[in-house]
Protein backbone atom coordinates (compact mmCIF):
# COMPACT_ATOMS: atom_id res chain seq x y z
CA UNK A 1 0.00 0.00 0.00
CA UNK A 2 1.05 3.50 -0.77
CA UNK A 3 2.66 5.76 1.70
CA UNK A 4 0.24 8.72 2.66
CA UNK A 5 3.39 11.14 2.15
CA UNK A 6 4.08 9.21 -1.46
CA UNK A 7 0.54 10.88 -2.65
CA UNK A 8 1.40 13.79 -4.92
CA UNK A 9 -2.12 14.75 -4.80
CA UNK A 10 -5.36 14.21 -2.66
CA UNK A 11 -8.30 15.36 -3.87
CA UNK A 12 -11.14 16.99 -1.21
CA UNK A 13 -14.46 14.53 -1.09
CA UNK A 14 -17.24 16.98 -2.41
CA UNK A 15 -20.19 15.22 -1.68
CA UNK A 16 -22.13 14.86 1.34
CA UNK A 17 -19.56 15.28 3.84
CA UNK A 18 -22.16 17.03 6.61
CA UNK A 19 -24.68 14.57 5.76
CA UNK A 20 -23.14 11.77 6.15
CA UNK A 21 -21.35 12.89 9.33
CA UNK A 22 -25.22 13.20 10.80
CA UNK A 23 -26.42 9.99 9.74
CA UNK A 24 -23.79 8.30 11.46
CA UNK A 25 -24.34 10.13 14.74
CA UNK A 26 -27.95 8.85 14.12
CA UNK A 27 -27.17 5.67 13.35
CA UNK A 28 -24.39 5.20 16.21
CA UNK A 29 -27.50 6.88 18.98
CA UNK A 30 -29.69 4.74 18.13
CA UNK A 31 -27.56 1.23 18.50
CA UNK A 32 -26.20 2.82 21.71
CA UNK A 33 -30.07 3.03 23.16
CA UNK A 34 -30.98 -0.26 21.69
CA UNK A 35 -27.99 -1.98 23.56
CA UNK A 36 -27.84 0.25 26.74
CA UNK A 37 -31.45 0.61 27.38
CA UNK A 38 -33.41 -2.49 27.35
CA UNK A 39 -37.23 -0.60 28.05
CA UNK A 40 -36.28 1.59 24.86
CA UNK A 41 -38.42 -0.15 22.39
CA UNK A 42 -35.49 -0.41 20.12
CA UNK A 43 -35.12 -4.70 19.56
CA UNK A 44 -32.86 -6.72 17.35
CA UNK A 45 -34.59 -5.34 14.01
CA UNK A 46 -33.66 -1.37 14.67
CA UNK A 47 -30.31 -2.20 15.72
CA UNK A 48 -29.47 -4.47 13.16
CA UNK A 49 -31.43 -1.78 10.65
CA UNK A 50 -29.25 1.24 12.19
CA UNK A 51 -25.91 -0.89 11.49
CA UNK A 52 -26.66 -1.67 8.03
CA UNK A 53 -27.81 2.10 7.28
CA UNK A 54 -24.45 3.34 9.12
CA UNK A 55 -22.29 1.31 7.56
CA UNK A 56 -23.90 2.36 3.64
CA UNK A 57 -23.86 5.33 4.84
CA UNK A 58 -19.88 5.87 6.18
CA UNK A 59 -19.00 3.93 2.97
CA UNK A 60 -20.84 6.06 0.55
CA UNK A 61 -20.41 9.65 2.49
CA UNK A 62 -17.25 9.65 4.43
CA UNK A 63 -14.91 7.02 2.69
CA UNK A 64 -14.84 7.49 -0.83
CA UNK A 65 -11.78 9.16 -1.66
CA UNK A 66 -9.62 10.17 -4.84
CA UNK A 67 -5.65 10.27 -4.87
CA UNK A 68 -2.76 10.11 -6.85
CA UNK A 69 1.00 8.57 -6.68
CA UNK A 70 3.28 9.56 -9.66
CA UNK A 71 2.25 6.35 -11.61
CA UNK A 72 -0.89 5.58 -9.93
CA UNK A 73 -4.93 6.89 -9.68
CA UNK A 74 -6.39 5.73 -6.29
CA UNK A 75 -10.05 5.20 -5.89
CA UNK A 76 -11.52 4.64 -2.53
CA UNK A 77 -15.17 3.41 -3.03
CA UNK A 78 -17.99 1.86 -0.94
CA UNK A 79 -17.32 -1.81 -1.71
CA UNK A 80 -13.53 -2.08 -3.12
CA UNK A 81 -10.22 0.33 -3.36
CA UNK A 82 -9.10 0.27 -7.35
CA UNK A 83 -5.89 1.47 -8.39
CA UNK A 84 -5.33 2.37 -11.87
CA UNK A 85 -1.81 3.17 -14.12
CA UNK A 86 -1.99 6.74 -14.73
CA UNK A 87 -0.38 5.77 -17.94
CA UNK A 88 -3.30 3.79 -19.24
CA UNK A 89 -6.00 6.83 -18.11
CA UNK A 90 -7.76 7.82 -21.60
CA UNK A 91 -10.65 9.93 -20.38
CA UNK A 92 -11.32 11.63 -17.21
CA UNK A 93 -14.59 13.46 -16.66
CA UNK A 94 -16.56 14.73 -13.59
CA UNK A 95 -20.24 15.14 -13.74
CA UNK A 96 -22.09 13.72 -10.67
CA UNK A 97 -19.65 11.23 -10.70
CA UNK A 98 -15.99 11.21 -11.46
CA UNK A 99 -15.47 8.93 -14.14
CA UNK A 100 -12.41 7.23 -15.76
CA UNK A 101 -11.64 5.45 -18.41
CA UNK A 102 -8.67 2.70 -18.78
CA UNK A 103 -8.90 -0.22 -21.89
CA UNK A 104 -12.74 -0.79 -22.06
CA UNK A 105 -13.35 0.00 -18.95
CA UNK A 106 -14.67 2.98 -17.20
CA UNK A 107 -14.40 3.47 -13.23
CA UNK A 108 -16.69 6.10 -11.06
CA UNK A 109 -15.80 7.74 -8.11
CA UNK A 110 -18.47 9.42 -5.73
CA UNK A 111 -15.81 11.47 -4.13
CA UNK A 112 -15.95 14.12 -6.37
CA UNK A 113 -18.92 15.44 -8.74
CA UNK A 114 -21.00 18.23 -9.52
CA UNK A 115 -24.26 19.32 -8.57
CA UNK A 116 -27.03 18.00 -10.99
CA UNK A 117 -27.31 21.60 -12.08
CA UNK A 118 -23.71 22.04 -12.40
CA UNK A 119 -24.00 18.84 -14.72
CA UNK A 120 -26.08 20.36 -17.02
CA UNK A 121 -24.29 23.11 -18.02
CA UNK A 122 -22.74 23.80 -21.46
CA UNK A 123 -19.62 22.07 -22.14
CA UNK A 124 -16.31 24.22 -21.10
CA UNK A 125 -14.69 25.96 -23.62
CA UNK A 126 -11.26 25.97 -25.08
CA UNK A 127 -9.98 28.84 -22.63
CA UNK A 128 -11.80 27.43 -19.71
CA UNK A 129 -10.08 24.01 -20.70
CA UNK A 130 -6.39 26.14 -20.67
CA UNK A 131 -4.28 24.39 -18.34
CA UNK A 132 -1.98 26.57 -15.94
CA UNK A 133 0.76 24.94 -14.16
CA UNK A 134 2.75 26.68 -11.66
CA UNK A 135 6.95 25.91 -12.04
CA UNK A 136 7.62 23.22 -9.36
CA UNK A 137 3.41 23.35 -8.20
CA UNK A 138 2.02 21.57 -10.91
CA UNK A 139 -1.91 22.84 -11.73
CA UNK A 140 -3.32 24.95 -9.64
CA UNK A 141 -6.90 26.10 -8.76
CA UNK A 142 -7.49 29.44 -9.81
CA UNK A 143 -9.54 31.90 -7.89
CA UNK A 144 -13.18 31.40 -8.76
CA UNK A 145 -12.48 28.57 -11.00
CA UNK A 146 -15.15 25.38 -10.22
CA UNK A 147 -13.25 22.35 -8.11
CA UNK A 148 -14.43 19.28 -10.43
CA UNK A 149 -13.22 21.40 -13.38
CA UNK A 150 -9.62 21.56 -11.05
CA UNK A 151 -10.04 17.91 -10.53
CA UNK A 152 -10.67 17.19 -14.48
CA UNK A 153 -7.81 19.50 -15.30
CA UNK A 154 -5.23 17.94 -12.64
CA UNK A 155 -6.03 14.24 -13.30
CA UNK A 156 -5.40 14.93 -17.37
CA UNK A 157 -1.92 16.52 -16.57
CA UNK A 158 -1.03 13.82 -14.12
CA UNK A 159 -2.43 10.85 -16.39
CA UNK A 160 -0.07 13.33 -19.58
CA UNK A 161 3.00 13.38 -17.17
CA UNK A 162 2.76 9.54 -16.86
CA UNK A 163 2.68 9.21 -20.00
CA UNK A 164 5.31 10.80 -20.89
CA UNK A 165 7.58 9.04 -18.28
CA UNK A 166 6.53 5.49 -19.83
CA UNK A 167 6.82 6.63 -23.21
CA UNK A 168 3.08 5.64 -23.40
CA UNK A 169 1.07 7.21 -26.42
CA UNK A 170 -2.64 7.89 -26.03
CA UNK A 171 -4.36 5.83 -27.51
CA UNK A 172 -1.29 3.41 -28.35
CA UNK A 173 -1.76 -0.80 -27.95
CA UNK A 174 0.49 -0.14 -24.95
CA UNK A 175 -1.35 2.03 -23.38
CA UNK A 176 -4.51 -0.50 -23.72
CA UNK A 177 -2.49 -3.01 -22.55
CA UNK A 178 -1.84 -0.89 -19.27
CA UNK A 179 -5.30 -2.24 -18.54
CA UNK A 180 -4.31 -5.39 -17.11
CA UNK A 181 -2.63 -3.24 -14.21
CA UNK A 182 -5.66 -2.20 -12.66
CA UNK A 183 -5.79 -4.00 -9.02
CA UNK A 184 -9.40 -3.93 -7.16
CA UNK A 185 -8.95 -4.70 -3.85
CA UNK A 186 -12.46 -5.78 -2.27
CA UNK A 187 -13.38 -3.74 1.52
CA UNK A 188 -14.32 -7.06 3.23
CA UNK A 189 -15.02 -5.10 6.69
CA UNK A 190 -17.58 -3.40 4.74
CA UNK A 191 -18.39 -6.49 2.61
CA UNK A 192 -18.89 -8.52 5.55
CA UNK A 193 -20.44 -5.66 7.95
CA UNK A 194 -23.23 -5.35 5.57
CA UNK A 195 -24.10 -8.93 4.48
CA UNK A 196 -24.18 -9.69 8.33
CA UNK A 197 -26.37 -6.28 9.41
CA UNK A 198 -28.54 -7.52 6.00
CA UNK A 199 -29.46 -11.07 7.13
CA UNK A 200 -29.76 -10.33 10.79
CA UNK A 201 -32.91 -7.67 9.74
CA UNK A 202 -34.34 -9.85 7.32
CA UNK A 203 -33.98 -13.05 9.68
CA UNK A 204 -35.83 -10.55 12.14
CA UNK A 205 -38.24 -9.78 10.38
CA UNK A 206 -39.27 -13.31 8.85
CA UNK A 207 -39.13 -14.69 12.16
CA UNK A 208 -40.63 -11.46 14.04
């Protein structure tokens, strides 16, 4: 696993941060009652509910995250961690989701979007698509300038820098083959967490 200090950029989670910070409080209240207060009214079903909701909702919320090595594109998603070759990155766009595409394959990211509105709008244009690294900074936001557009922008000059390194044309048969890099690494806390919250509530409630 990569190094926290080895990341050459983290990108801020813009979704749902408050949200999801309040549904967890909820969620971890109401199993504290349930287990701590026995004339609560809160049985086996609510608890077991309140887990499973907690746990979607930390994974979906608060741990989705987007980073970058050098050489590779970390996504940190509800169900699995992928790491991509920043090489074999063809696309990159950000509408509600961010979305990537390496071979035949395109990978999303909830960590960073736009606003359904935001979505909508009219494509950038050529200026707004002008990229302006700072010597020894790399890209830069610029005052005013929307974050997911920062995030398409920076991603493109990483995946271009990569490239360049490798000697890796876009577009190139070795830059498809770059596909067979990708490594998805399954969250089996979360995995597990959920099946187990899932079957308690519906054993519950079959048996309830």
């Amino acid at each position: 696993m990569t190094a926290p200090d080895e990341y050459v950029e983290v990108f801020k989670p813009t979704s749902g941060r408050f949200l999801g910070v309040v549904g967890l409080l909820v969620c971890a209240g109401v199993v504290a009652i349930g287990l701590l207060d026995r004339d609560s009214g809160i049985g086996v079903t609510s608890i077991a509910l309140a887990v499973l909701v907690g746990v979607l909702v930390h994974g979906s919320m608060l741990k989705p995250v987007v980073r970058a090595t050098d050489d590779e594109l970390e996504m940190v998603n509800l169900f699995e961690t992928v790491r991509l070759p920043l090489a074999g990155v063809e696309t990159v766009a950000v509408r509600q989701v961010l979305a990537v595409l390496v071979g035949d394959k395109r990978y999303v990211s909830p960590a960073v979007g736009r606003t359904f509105r935001q979505a909508l709008r009219k494509p950038r244009s050529t200026r707004e698509l002008a990229m302006t690294p700072v010597p020894g900074e790399g890209l830069v936001a610029e005052e005013g300038m929307n974050y997911a557009d920062f995030v398409e922008d920076r991603l493109r000059e990483l995946a271009a820098q990569a490239r360049s390194r490798h000697r890796v044309k876009l577009g190139s048969s070795e830059q498809a083959a770059l596909a067979a890099q990708v490594v998805r690494r399954p969250a089996l806390v979360q995995i597990g967490l959920t099946v187990l919250a899932g079957a308690v509530v519906v054993l519950s409630l079959l048996l309830g």
